[in-house]
C-alpha atoms as a PDB file:
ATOM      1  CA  UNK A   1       0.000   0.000   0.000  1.00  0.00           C
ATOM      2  CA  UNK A   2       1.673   3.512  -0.731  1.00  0.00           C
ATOM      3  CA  UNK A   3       1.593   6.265   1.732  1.00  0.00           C
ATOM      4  CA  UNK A   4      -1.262   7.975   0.537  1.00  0.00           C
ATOM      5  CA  UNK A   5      -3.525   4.993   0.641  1.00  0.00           C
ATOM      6  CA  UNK A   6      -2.097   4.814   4.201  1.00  0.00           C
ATOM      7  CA  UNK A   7      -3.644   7.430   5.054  1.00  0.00           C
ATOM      8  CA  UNK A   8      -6.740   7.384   3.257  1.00  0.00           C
ATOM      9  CA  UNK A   9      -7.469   3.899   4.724  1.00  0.00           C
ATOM     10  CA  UNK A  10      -6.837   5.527   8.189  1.00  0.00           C
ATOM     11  CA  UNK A  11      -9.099   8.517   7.586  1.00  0.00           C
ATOM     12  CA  UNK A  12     -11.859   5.887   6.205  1.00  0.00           C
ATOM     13  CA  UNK A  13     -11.331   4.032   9.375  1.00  0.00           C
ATOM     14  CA  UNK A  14     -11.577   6.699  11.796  1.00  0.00           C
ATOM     15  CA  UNK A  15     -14.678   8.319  10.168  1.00  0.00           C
ATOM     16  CA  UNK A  16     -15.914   5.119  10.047  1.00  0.00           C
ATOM     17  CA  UNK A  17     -15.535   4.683  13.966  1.00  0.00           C
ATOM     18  CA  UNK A  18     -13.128   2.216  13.565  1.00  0.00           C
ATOM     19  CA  UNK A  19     -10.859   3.096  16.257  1.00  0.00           C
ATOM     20  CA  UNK A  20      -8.896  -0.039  16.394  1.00  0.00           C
ATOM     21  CA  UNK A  21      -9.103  -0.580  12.588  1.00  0.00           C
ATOM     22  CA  UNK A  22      -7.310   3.249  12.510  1.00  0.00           C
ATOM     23  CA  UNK A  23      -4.698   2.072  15.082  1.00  0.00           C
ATOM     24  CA  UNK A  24      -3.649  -0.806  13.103  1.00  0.00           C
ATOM     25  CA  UNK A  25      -1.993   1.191  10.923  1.00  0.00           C
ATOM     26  CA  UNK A  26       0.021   3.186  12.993  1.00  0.00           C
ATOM     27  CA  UNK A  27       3.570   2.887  14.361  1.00  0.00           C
ATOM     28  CA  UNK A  28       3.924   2.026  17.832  1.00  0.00           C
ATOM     29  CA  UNK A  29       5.716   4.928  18.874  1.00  0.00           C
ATOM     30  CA  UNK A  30       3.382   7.073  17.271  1.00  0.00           C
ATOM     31  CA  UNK A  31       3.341  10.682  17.556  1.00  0.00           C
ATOM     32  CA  UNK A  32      -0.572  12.484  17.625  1.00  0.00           C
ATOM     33  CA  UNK A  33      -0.144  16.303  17.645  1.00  0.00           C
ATOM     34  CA  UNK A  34      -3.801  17.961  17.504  1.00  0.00           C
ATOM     35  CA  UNK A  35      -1.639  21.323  17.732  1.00  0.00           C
ATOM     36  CA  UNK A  36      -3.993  23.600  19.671  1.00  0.00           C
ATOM     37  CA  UNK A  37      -4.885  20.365  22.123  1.00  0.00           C
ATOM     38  CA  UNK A  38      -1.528  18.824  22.521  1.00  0.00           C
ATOM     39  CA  UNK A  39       0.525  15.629  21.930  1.00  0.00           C
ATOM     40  CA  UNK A  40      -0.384  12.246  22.115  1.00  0.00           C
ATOM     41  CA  UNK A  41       2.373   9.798  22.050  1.00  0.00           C
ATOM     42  CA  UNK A  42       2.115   6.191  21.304  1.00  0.00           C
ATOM     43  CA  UNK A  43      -1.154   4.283  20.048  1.00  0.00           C
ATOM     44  CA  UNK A  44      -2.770   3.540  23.581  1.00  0.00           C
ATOM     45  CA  UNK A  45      -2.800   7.477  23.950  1.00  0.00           C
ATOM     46  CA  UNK A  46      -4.038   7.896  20.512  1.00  0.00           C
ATOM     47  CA  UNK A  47      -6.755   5.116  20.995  1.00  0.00           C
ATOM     48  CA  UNK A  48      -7.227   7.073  24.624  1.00  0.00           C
ATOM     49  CA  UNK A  49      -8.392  10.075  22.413  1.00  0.00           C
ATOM     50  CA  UNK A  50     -10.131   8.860  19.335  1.00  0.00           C
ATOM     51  CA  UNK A  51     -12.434   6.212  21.335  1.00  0.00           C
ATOM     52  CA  UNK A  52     -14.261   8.722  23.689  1.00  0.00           C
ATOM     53  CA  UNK A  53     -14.148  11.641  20.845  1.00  0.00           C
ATOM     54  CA  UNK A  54     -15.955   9.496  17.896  1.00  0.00           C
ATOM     55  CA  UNK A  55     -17.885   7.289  20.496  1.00  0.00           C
ATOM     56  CA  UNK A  56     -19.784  10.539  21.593  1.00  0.00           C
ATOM     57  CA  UNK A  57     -20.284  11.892  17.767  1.00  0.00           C
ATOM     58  CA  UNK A  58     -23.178   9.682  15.573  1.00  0.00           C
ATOM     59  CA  UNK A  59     -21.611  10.416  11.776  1.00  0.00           C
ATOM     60  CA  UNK A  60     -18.201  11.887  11.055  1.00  0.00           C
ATOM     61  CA  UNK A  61     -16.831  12.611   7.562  1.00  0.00           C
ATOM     62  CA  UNK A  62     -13.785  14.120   6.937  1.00  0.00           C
ATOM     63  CA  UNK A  63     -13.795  15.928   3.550  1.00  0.00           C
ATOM     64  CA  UNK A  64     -10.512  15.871   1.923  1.00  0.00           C
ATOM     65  CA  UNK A  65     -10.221  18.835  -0.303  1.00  0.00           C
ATOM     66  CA  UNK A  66      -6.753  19.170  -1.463  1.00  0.00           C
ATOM     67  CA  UNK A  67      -4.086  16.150  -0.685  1.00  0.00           C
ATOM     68  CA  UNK A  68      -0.373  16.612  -1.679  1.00  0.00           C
ATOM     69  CA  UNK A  69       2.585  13.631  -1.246  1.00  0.00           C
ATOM     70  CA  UNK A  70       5.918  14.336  -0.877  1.00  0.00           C
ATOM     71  CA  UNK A  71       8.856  11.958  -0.196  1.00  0.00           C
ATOM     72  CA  UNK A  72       7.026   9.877   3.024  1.00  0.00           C
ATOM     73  CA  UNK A  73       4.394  12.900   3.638  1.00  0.00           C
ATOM     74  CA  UNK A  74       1.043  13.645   3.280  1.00  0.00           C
ATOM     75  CA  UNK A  75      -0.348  16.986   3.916  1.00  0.00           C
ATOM     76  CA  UNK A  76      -4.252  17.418   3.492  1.00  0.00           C
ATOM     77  CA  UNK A  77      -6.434  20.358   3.544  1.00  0.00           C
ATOM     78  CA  UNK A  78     -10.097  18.866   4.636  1.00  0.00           C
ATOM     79  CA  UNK A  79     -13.046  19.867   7.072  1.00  0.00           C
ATOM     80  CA  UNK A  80     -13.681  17.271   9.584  1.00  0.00           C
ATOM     81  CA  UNK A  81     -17.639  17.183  10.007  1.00  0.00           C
ATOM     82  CA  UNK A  82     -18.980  15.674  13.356  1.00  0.00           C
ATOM     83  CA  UNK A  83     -23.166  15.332  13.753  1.00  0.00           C
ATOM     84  CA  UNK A  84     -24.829  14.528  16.836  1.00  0.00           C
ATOM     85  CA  UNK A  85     -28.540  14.000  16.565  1.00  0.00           C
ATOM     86  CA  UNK A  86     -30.061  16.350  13.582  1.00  0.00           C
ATOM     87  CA  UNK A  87     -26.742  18.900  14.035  1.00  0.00           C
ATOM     88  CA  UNK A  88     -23.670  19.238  12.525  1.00  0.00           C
ATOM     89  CA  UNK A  89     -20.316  21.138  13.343  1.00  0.00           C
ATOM     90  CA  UNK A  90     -17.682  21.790  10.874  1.00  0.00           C
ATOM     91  CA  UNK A  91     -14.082  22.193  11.561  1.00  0.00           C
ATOM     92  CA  UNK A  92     -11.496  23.591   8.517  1.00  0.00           C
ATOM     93  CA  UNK A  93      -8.032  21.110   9.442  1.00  0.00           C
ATOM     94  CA  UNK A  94      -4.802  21.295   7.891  1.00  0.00           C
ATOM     95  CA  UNK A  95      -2.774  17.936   8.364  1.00  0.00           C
ATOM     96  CA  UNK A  96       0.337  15.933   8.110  1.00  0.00           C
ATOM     97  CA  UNK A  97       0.860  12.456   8.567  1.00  0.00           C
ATOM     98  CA  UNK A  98       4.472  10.782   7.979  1.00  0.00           C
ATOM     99  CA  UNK A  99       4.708   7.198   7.052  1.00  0.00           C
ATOM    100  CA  UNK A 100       7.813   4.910   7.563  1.00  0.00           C
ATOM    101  CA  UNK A 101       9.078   2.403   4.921  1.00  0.00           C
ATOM    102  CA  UNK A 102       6.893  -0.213   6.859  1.00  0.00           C
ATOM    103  CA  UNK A 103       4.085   1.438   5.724  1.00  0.00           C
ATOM    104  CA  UNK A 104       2.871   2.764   9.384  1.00  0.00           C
ATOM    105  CA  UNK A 105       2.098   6.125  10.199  1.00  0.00           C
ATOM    106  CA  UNK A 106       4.730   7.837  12.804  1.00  0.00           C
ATOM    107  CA  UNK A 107       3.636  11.270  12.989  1.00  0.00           C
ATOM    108  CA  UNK A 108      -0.411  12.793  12.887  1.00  0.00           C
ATOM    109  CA  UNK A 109      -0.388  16.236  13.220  1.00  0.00           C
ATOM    110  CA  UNK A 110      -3.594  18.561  12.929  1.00  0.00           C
ATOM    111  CA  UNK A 111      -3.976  22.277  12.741  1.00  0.00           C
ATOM    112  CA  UNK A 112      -7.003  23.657  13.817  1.00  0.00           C
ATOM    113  CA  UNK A 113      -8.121  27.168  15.079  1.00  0.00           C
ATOM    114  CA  UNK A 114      -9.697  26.424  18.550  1.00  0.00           C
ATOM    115  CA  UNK A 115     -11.773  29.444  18.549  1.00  0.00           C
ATOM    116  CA  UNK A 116     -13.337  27.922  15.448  1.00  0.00           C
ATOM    117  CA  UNK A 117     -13.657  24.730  17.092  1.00  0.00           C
ATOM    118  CA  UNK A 118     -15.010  26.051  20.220  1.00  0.00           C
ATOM    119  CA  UNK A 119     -17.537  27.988  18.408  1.00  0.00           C
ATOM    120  CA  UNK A 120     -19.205  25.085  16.448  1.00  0.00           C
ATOM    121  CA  UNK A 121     -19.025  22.919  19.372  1.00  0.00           C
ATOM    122  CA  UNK A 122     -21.264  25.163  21.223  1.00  0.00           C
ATOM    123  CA  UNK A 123     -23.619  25.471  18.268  1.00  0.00           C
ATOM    124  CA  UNK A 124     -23.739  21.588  18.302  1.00  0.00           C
ATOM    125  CA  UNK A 125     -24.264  21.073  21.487  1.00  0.00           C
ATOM    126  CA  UNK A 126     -27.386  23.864  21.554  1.00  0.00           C
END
């Protein structure tokens, strides 16, 4: 599998609430930086994260809008969409994943504006 499928197949398992699925592909020293959160390091502290955030959210999509490879990264531009009942928040994300030879991703890192996040949250949870 190239690196871009990689990560595809890991975006397609975490919006599909696959949190193990999602971890299966990554290294076990990990490195999850949701930059205005902080750091998660290793795949129990990723799985720590991911299980509570998508088991509280009923659909996610993440919308990929522009994906570029270079060398063993991918950087995407995408707006990660979370509903809960009839309501939906949307969050603009800029992020880069690093892949290793094995074919595991070492390095997750999302850019976000909190305010933005914090914002939409409210509205979702209103």
């Amino acid at each position: 599998m190239g690196i871009e499928s990689v990560v595809d197949e890991f975006i397609r398992r975490v919006t599909s609430h696959d949190v193990d699925g999602a971890c299966e592909l990554l290294h076990p020293d990990v490195e999850y930086d949701n930059v205005p959160v902080g750091k998660n390091l290793g795949i129990d502290a990723v799985k720590a994260f991911l299980a509570p955030m998508v088991g509280g959210i009923d659909e996610t999509e993440w919308v990929v809008h522009r994906q570029a490879v270079t060398g063993n990264l991918v950087m995407n531009e995408r707006n990660d969409r979370f509903r809960i009942g009839d309501s939906w928040m949307e969050l603009p994300v800029a992020g880069v994943f690093e892949v290793d030879a094995s074919g595991l991703i070492t390095l997750w890192r999302d850019y976000f504006d909190m305010e933005t996040f914090t914002s939409e949250m409210a509205k979702l949870l209103s």
